[in-house]
Protein backbone atom coordinates (compact mmCIF):
# COMPACT_ATOMS: atom_id res chain seq x y z
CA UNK A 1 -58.96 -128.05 -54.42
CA UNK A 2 -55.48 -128.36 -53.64
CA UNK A 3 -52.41 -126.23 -53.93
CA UNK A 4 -48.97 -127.71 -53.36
CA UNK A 5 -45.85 -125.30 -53.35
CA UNK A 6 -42.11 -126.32 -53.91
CA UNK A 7 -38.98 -125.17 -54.47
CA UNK A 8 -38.14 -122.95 -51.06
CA UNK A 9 -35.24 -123.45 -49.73
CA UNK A 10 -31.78 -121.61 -48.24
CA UNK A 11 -29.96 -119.27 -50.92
CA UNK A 12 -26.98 -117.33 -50.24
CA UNK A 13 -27.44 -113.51 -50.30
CA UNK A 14 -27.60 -111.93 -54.18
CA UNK A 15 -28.86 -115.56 -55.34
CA UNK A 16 -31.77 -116.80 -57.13
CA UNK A 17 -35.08 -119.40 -56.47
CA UNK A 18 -37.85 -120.47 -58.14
CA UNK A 19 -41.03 -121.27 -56.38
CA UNK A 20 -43.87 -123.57 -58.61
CA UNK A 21 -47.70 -123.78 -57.28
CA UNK A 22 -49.33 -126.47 -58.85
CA UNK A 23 -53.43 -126.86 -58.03
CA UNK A 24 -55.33 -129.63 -58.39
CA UNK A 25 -58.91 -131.32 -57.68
CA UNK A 26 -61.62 -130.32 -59.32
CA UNK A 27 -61.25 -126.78 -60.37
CA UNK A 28 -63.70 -125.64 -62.86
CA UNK A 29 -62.05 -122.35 -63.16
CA UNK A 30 -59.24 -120.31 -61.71
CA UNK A 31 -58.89 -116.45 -61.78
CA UNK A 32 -56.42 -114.77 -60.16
CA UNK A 33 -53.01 -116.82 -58.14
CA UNK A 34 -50.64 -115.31 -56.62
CA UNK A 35 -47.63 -115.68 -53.94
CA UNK A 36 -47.86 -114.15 -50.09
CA UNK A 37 -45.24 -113.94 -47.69
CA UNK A 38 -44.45 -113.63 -44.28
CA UNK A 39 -41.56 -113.39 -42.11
CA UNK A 40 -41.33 -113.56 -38.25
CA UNK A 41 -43.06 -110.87 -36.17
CA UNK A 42 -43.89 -109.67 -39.30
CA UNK A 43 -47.77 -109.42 -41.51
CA UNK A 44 -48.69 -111.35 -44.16
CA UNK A 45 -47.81 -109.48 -47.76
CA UNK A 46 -48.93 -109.94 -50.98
CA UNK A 47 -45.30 -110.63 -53.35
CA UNK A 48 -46.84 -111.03 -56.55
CA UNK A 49 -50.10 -112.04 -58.30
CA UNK A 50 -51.15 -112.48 -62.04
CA UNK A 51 -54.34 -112.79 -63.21
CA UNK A 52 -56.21 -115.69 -65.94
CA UNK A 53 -55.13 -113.28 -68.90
CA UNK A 54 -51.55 -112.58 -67.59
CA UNK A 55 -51.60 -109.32 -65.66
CA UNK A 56 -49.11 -108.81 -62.83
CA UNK A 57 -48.83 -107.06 -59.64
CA UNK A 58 -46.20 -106.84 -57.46
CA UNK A 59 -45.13 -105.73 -53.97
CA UNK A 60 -42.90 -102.53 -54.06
CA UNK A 61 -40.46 -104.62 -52.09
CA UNK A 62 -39.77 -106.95 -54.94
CA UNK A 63 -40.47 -105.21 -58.17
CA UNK A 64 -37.60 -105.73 -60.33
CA UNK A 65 -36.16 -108.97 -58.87
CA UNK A 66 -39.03 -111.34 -58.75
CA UNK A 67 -41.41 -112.23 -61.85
CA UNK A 68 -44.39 -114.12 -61.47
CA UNK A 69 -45.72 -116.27 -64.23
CA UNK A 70 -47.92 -119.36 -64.81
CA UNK A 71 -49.22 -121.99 -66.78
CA UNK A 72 -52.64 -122.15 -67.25
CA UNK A 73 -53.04 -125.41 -68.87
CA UNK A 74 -50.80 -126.87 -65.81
CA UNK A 75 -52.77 -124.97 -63.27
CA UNK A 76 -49.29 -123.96 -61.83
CA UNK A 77 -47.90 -120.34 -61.29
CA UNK A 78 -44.48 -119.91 -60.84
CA UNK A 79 -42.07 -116.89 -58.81
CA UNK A 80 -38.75 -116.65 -60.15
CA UNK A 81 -36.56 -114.57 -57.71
CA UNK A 82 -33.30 -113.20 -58.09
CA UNK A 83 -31.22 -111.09 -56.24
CA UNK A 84 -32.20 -112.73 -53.01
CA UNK A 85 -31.49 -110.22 -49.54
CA UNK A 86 -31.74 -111.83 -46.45
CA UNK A 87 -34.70 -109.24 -46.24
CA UNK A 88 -36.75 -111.56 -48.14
CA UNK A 89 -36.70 -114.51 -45.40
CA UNK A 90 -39.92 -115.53 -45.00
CA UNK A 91 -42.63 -118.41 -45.35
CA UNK A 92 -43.99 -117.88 -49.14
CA UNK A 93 -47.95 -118.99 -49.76
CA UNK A 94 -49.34 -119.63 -52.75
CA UNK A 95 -52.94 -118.49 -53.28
CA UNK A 96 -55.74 -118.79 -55.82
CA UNK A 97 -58.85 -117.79 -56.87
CA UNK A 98 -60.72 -120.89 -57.85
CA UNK A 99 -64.23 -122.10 -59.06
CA UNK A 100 -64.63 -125.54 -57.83
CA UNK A 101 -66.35 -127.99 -60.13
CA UNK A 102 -69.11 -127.89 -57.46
CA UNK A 103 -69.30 -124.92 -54.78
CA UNK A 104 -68.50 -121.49 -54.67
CA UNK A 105 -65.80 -119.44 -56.05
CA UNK A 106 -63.81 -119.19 -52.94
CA UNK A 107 -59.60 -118.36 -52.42
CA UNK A 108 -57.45 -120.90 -51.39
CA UNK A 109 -54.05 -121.33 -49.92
CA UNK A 110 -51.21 -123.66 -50.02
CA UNK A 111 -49.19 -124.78 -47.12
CA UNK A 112 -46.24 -122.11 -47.24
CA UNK A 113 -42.77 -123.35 -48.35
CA UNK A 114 -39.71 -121.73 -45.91
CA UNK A 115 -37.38 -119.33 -48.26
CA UNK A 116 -34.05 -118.77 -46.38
CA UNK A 117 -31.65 -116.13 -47.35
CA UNK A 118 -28.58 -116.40 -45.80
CA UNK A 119 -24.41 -116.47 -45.97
C-alpha cells in the first residue's frame, strides 16, 4: 500500500491550496484517512480526518478554513485550504487506515508534501 500526496507548495498569506492523497496497491479496505502536519521544532498534529462514511474532524487550528473530503472509489482524500497564515507552514502527511488485500489492518503514511505560506 501506497500513498502519494501532491499539490504543496508556496502560497502567499490569505491564499488557498489543495492537497490530493491518492492510495494504491492492494487495499482491500480503507477506513479512516486523514492529513497531519508538522512544522519545525514543532509536534506532529492531526489537521483533518474523515472517515469511510464521510465524518470529519478537524484540528481547532483550522476549523473553518480547511475542508477535508475524499473519493472513495478513487481511494484519494483531498484538503482544500483557504485563508492560508504563514502559521500553517509545515510538512502535511497524508494517513490511512487500510486493510491490505493480504495482512493486517495497519495505518499508513505518505511521504509529506512541504506547504509554504509566505509574502
Amino acid at each position: 500500500v501506497q500513498l502519494v500526496e501532491s499539490g504543496g507548495g508556496l502560497v502567499q498569506p490569505g491564499g488557498s491550496l489543495r492537497l490530493s492523497c491518492a492510495a494504491s496497491g492492494s487495499i482491500f479496505s480503507i477506513y479512516d484517512m486523514g492529513w497531519y502536519r508538522q512544522a519545525p521544532g514543532k509536534q506532529r498534529e492531526l489537521v483533518a480526518a474523515i472517515s469511510n462514511s464521510g465524518n470529519t474532524n478537524y484540528g481547532n487550528l483550522v476549523k473553518g478554513r480547511f475542508t477535508i473530503s475524499r473519493d472513495n472509489a478513487e481511494n484519494t482524500v483531498y484538503l482544500q485550504m483557504n485563508s492560508l497564515t504563514p502559521e500553517d507552514t509545515a510538512v502535511y502527511y497524508c494517513c490511512a487506515d487500510v486493510k491490505p488485500e493480504w495482512g493486517h489492518r495497519n495505518d499508513y503514511w505518505g511521504q509529506g508534501t512541504q506547504v509554504t505560506v509566505s509574502s
